[in-house]
N, C-alpha and C. Protein backbone atom coordinates (compact mmCIF):
# COMPACT_ATOMS: atom_id res chain seq x y z
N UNK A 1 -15.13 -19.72 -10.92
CA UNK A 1 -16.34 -20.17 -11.57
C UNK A 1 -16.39 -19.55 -12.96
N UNK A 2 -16.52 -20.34 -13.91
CA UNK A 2 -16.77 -19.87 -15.03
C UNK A 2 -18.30 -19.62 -15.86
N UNK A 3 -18.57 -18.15 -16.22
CA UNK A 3 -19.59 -18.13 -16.20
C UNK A 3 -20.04 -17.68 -17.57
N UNK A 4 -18.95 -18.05 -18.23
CA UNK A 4 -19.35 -18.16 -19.91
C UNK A 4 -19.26 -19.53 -20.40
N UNK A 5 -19.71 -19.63 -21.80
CA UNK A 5 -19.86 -21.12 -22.68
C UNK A 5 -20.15 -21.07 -23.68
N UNK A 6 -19.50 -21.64 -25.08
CA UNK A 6 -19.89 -21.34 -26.11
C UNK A 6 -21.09 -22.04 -26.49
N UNK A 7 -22.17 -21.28 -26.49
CA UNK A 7 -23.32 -21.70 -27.02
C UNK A 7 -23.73 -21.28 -28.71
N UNK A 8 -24.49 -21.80 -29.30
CA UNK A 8 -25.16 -22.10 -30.79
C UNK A 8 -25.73 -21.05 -30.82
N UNK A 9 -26.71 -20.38 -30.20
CA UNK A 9 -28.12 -19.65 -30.06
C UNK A 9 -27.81 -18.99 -28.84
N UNK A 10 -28.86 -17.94 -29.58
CA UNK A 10 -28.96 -16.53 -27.69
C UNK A 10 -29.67 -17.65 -26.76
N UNK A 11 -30.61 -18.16 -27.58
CA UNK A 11 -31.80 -18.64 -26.44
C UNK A 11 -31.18 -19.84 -25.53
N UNK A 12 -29.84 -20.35 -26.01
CA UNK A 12 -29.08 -21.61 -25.36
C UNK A 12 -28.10 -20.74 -24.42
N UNK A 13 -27.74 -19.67 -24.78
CA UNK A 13 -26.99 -18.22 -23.84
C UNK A 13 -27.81 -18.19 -22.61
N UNK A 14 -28.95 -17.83 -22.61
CA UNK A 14 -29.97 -16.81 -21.67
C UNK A 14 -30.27 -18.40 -21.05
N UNK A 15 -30.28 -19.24 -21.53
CA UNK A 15 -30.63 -20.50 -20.59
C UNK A 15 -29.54 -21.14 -19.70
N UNK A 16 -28.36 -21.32 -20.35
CA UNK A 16 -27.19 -21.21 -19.97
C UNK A 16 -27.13 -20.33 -18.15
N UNK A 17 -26.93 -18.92 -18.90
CA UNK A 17 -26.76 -17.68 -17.83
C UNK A 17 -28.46 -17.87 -16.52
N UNK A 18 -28.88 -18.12 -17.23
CA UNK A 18 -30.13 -18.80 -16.16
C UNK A 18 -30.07 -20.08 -15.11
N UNK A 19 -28.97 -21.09 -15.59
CA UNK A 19 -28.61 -22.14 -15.13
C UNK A 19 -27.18 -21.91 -13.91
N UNK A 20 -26.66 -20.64 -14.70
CA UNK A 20 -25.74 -20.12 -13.66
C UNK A 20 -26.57 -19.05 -12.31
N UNK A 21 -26.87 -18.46 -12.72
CA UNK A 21 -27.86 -17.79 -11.83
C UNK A 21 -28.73 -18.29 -10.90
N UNK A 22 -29.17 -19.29 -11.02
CA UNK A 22 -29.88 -20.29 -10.29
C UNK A 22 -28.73 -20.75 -9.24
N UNK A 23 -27.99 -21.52 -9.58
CA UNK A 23 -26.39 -21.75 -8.83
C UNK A 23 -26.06 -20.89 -7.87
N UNK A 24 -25.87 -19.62 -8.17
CA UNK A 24 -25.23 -18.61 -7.67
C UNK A 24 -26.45 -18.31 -6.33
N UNK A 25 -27.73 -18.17 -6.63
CA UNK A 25 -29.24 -17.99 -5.87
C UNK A 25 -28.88 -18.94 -4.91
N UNK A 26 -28.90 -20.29 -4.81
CA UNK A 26 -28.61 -21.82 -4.11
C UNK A 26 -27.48 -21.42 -3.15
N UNK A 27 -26.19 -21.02 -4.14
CA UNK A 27 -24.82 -20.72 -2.82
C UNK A 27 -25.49 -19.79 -2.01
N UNK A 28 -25.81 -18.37 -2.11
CA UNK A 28 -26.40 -17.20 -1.29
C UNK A 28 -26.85 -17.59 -0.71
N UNK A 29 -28.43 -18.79 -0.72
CA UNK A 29 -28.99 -19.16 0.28
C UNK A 29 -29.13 -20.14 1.32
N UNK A 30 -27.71 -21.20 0.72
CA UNK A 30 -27.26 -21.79 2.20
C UNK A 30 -26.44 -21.29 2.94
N UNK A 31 -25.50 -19.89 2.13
CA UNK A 31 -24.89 -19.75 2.98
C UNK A 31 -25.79 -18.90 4.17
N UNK A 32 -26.34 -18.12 3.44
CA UNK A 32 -26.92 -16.99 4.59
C UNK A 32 -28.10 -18.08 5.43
N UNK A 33 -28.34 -19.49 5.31
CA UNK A 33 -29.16 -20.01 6.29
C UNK A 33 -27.95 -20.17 7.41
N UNK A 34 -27.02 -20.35 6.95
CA UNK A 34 -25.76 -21.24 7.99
C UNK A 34 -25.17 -19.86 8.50
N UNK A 35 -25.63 -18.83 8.53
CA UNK A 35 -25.01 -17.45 8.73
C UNK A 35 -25.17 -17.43 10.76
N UNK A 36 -26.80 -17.80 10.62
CA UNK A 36 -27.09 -17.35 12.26
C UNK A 36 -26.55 -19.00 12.95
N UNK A 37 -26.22 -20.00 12.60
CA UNK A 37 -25.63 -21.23 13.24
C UNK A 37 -23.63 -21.02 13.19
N UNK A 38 -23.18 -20.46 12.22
CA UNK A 38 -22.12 -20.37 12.45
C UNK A 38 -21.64 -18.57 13.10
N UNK A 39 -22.42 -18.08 13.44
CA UNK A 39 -22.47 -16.94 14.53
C UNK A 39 -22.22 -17.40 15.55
N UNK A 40 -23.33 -18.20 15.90
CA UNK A 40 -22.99 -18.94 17.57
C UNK A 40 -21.95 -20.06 17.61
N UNK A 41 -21.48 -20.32 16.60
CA UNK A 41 -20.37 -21.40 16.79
C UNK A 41 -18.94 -20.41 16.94
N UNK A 42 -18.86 -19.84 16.03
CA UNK A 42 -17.91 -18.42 16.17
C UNK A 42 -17.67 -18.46 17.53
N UNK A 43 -18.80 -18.12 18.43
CA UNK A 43 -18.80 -17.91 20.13
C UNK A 43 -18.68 -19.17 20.90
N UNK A 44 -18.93 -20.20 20.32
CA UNK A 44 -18.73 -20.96 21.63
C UNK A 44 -18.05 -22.20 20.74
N UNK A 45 -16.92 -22.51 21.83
CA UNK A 45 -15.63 -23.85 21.24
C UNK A 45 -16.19 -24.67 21.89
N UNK A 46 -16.55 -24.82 23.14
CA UNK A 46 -17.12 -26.42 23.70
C UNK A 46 -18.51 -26.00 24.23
N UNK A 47 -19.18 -26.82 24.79
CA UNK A 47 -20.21 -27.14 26.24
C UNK A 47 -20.36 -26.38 26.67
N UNK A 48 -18.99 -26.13 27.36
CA UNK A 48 -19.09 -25.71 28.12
C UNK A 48 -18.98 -23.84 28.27
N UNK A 49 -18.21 -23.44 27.52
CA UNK A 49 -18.00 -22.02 27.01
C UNK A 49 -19.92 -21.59 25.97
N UNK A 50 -20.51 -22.64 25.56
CA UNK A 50 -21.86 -22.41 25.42
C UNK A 50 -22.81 -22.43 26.31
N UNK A 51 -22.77 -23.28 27.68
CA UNK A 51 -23.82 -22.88 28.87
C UNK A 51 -23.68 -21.61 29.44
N UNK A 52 -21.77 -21.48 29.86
CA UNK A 52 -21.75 -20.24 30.42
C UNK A 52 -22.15 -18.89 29.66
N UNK A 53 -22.38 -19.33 28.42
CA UNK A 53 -22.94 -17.94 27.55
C UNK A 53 -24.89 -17.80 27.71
N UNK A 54 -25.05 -18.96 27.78
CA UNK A 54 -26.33 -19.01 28.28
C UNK A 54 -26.37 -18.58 29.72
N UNK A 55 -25.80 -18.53 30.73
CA UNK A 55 -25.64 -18.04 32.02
C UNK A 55 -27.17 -18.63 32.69
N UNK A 56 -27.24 -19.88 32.92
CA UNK A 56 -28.42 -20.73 33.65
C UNK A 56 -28.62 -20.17 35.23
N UNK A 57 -29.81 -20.29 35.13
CA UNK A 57 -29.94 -20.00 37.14
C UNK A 57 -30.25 -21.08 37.85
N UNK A 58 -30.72 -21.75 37.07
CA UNK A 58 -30.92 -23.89 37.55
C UNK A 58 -30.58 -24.57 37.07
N UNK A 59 -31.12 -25.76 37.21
CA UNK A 59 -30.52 -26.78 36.96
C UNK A 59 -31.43 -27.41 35.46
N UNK A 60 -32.94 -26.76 35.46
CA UNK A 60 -33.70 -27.01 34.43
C UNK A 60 -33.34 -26.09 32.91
N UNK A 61 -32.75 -24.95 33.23
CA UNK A 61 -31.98 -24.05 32.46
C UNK A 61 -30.66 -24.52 31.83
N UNK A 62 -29.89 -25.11 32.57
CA UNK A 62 -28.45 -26.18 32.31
C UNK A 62 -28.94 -27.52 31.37
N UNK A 63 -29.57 -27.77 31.83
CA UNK A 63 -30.18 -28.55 31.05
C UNK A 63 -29.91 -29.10 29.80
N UNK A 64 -31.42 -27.70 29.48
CA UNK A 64 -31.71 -27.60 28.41
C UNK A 64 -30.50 -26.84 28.09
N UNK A 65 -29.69 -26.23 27.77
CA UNK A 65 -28.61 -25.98 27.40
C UNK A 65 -27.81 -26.81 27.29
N UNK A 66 -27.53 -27.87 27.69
CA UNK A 66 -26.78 -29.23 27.71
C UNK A 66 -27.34 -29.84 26.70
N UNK A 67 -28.72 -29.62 26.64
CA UNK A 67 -29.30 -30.85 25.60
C UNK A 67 -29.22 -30.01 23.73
N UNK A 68 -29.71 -28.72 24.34
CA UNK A 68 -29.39 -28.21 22.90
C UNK A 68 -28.00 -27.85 22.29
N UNK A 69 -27.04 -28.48 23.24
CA UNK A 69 -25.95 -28.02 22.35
C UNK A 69 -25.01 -29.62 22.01
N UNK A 70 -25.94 -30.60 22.19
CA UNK A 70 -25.81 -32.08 22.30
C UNK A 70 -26.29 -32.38 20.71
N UNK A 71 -27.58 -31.28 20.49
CA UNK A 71 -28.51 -31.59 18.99
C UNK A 71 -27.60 -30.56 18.17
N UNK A 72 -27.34 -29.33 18.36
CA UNK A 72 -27.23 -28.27 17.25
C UNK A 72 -25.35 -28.11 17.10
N UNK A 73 -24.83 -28.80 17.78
CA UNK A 73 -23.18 -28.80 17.70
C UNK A 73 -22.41 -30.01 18.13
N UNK A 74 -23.20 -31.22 18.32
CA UNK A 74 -23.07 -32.62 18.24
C UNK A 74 -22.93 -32.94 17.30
N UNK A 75 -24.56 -32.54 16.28
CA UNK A 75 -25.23 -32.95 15.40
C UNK A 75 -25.88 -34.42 15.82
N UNK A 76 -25.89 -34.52 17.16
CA UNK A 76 -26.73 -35.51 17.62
C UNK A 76 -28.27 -35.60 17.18
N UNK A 77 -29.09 -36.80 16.73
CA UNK A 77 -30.62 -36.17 16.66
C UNK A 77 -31.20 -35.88 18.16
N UNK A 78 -30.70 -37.14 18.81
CA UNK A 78 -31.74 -37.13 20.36
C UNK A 78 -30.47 -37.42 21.23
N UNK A 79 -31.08 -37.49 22.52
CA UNK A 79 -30.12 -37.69 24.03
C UNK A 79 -30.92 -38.56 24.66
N UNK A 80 -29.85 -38.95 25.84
CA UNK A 80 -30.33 -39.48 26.69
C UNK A 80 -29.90 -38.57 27.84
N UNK A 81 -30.56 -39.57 29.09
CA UNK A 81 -30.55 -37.92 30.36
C UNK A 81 -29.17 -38.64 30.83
N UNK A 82 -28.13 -39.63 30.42
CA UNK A 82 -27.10 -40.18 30.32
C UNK A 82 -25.89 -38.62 29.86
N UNK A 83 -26.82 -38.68 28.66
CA UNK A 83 -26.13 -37.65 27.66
C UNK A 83 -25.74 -35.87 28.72
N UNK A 84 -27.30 -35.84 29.69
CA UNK A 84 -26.90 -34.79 30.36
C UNK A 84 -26.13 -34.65 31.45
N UNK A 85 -26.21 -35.62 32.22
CA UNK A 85 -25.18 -35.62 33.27
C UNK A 85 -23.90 -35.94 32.82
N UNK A 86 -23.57 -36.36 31.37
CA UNK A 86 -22.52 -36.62 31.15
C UNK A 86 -21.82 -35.05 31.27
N UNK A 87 -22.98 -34.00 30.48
CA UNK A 87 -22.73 -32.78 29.77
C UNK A 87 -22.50 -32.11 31.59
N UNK A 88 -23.35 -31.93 32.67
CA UNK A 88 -22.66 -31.81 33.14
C UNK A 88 -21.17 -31.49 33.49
N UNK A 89 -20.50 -32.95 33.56
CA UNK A 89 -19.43 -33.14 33.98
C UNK A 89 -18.25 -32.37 32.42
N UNK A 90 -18.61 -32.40 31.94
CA UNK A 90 -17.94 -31.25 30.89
C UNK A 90 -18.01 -29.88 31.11
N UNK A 91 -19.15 -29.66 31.95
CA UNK A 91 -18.95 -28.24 31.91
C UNK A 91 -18.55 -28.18 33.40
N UNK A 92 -17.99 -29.15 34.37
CA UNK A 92 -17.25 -29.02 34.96
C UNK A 92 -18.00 -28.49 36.19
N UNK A 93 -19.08 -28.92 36.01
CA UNK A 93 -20.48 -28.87 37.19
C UNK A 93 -20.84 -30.28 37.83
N UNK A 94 -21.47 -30.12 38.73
CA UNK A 94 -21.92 -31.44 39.86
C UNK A 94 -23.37 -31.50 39.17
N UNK A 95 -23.34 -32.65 38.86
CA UNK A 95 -24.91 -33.41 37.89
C UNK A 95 -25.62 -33.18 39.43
N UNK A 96 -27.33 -33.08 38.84
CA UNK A 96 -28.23 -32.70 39.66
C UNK A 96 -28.18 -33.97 40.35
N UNK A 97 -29.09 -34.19 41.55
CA UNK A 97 -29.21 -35.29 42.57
C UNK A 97 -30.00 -35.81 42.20
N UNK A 98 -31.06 -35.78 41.10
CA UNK A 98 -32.27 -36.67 41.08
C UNK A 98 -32.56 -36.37 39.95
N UNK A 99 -31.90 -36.79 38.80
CA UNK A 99 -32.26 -36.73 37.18
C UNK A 99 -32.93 -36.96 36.94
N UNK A 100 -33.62 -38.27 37.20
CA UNK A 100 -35.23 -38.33 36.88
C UNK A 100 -35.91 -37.69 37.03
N UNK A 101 -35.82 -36.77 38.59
CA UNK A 101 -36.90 -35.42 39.05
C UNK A 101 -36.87 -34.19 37.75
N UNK A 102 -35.80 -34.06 37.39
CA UNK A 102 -35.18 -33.18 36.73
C UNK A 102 -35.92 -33.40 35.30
N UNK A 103 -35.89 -34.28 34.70
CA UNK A 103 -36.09 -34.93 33.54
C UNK A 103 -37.56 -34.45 33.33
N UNK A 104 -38.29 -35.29 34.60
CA UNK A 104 -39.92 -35.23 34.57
C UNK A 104 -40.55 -33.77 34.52
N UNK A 105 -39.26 -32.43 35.45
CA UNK A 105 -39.69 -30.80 34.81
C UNK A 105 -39.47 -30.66 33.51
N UNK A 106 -38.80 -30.95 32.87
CA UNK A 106 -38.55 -30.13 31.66
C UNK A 106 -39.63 -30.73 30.42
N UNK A 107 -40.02 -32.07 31.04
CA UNK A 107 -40.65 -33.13 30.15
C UNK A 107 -42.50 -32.57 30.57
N UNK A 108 -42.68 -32.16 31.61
CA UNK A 108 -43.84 -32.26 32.35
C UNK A 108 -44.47 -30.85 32.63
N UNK A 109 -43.28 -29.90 33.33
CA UNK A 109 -43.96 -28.77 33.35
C UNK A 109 -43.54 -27.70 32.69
N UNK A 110 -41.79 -27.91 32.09
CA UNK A 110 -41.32 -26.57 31.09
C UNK A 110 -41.94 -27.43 30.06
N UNK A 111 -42.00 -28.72 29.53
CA UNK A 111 -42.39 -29.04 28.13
C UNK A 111 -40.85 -28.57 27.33
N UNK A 112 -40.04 -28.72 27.37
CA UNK A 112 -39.06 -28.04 26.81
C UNK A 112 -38.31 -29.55 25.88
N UNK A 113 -38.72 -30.66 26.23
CA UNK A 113 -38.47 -32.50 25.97
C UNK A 113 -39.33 -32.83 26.14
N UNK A 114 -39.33 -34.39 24.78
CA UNK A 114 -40.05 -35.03 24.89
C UNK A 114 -39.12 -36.28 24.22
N UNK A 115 -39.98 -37.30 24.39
CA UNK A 115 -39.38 -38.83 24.42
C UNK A 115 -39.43 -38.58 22.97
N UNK A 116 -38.38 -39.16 22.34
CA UNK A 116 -38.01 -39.60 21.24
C UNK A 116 -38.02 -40.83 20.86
N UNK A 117 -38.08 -42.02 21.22
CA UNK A 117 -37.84 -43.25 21.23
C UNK A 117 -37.30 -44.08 22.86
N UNK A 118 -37.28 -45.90 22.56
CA UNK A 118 -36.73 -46.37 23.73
C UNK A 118 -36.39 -47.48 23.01
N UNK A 119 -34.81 -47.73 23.35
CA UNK A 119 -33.96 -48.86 22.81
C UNK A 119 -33.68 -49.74 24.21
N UNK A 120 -33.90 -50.82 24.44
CA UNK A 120 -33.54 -51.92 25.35
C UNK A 120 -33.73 -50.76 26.73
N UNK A 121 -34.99 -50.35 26.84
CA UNK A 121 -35.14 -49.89 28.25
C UNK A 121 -34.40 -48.57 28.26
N UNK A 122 -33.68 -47.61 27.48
CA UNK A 122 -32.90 -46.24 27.61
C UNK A 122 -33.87 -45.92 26.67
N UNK A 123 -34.73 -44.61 27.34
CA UNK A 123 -35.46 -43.60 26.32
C UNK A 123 -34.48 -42.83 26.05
N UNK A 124 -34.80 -42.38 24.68
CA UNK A 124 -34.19 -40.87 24.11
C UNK A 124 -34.91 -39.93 24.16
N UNK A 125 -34.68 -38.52 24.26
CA UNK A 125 -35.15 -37.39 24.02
C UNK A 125 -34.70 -36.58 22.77
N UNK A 126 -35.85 -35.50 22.45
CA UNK A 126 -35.50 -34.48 21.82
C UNK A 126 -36.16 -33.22 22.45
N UNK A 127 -35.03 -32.03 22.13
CA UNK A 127 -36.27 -30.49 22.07
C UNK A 127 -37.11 -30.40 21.78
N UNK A 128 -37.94 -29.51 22.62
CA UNK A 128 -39.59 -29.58 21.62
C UNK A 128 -39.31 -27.70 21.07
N UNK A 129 -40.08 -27.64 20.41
CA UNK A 129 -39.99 -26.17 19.33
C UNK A 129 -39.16 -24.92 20.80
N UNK A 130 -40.55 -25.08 21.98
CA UNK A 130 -40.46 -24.26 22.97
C UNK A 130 -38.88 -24.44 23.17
N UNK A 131 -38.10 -25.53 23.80
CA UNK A 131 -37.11 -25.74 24.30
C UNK A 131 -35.98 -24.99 23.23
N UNK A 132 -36.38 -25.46 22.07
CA UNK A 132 -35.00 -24.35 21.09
C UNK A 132 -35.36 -22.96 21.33
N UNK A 133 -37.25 -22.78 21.41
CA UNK A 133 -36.92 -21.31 21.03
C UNK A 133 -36.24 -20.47 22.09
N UNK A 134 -36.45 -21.00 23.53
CA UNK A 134 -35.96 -20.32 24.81
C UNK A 134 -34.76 -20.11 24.75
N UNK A 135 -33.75 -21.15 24.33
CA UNK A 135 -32.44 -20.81 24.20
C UNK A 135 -31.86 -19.88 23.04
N UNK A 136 -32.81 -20.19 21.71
CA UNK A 136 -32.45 -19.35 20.84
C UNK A 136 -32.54 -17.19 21.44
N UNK A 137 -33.92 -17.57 21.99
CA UNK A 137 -34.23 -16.04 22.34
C UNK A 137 -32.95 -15.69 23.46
N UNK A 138 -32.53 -16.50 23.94
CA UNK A 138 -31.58 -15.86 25.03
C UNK A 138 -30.12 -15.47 24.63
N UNK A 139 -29.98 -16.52 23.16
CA UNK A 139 -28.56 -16.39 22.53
C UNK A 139 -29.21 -15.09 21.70
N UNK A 140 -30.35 -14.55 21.24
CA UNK A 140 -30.55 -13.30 20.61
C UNK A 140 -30.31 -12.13 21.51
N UNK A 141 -30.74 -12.27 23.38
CA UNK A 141 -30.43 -11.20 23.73
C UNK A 141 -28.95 -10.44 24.24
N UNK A 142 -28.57 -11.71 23.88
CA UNK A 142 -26.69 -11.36 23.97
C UNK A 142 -26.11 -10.38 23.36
C-alpha cells in the first residue's frame, strides 16, 4: 500500500493522509468483526465436527445446531425442516421420528424459530435472536 502522493499543498497532504487513514480504520474493522466468525470456522470443517462441538443432549439442541450452522456457514438465509433432517443425516445421526413435533418445540416453546416465508406449500425458517444467542453462549463456554 502506498501511502504517499505528490500533492500541491499541506492541506491536500493532511487530506490525502486522512483518506488513507480512514482506509486503514475500514480494513481493522472488518477484519476484527470477522475475527469471532472465523474463530469458530478455524474449529469446525463440517456439520458435523460443529454439532459435536456443541455436544447436544436432544434432539431440540441438534437442531438448532443444524439450523445455525445451515445460516452462519452455509450462508443460507432460511431452512427448511427438509434442511434439518437432511443435516441430520450428515452428521451421521437418525433424524427425529416426528419433525413436525420437533419443529412445533423449538417454534412454540424454545422460540428458538420462526417461519420465514412459504413457497408452494414448504415453509422456511429462520433463528430468532434467542436461538443464535444459545448457541453462541455455548460456543463461548468452550
Amino acid at each position: 500500500m502506498n501511502l504517499t502522493k505528490e500533492c500541491d499543498t499541506i492541506s491536500e497532504e493532511i487530506e490525502y493522509m486522512k483518506g488513507k487513514i480512514q482506509e486503514l480504520e475500514d480494513r481493522i474493522s472488518k477484519l476484527e468483526k470477522g475475527k469471532d466468525e472465523s474463530k469458530i470456522e478455524k474449529k469446525t470443517n463440517s456439520m458435523r465436527d460443529f454439532v459435536e462441538k456443541i455436544n447436544p443432549s436432544n434432539h431440540e439442541e441438534r437442531s438448532l445446531a443444524i439450523a445455525y450452522y445451515i445460516e452462519h456457514f452455509n450462508g443460507r438465509e432460511n431452512f427448511t425442516m427438509k434442511d434439518i433432517e437432511d443435516g441430520y443425516r450428515d452428521c451421521k445421526q437418525k433424524p427425529y421420528s416426528n419433525m413436525s413435533m420437533l419443529k412445533n418445540r423449538l417454534k412454540n416453546e424454545k422460540e428458538w424459530i420462526m417461519q420465514y416465508d412459504e413457497d408452494e406449500g414448504v415453509k422456511t425458517w429462520v433463528l430468532t435472536a434467542d436461538g443464535e444467542d444459545y448457541i453462541e453462549e455455548v460456543l463461548e463456554d468452550e
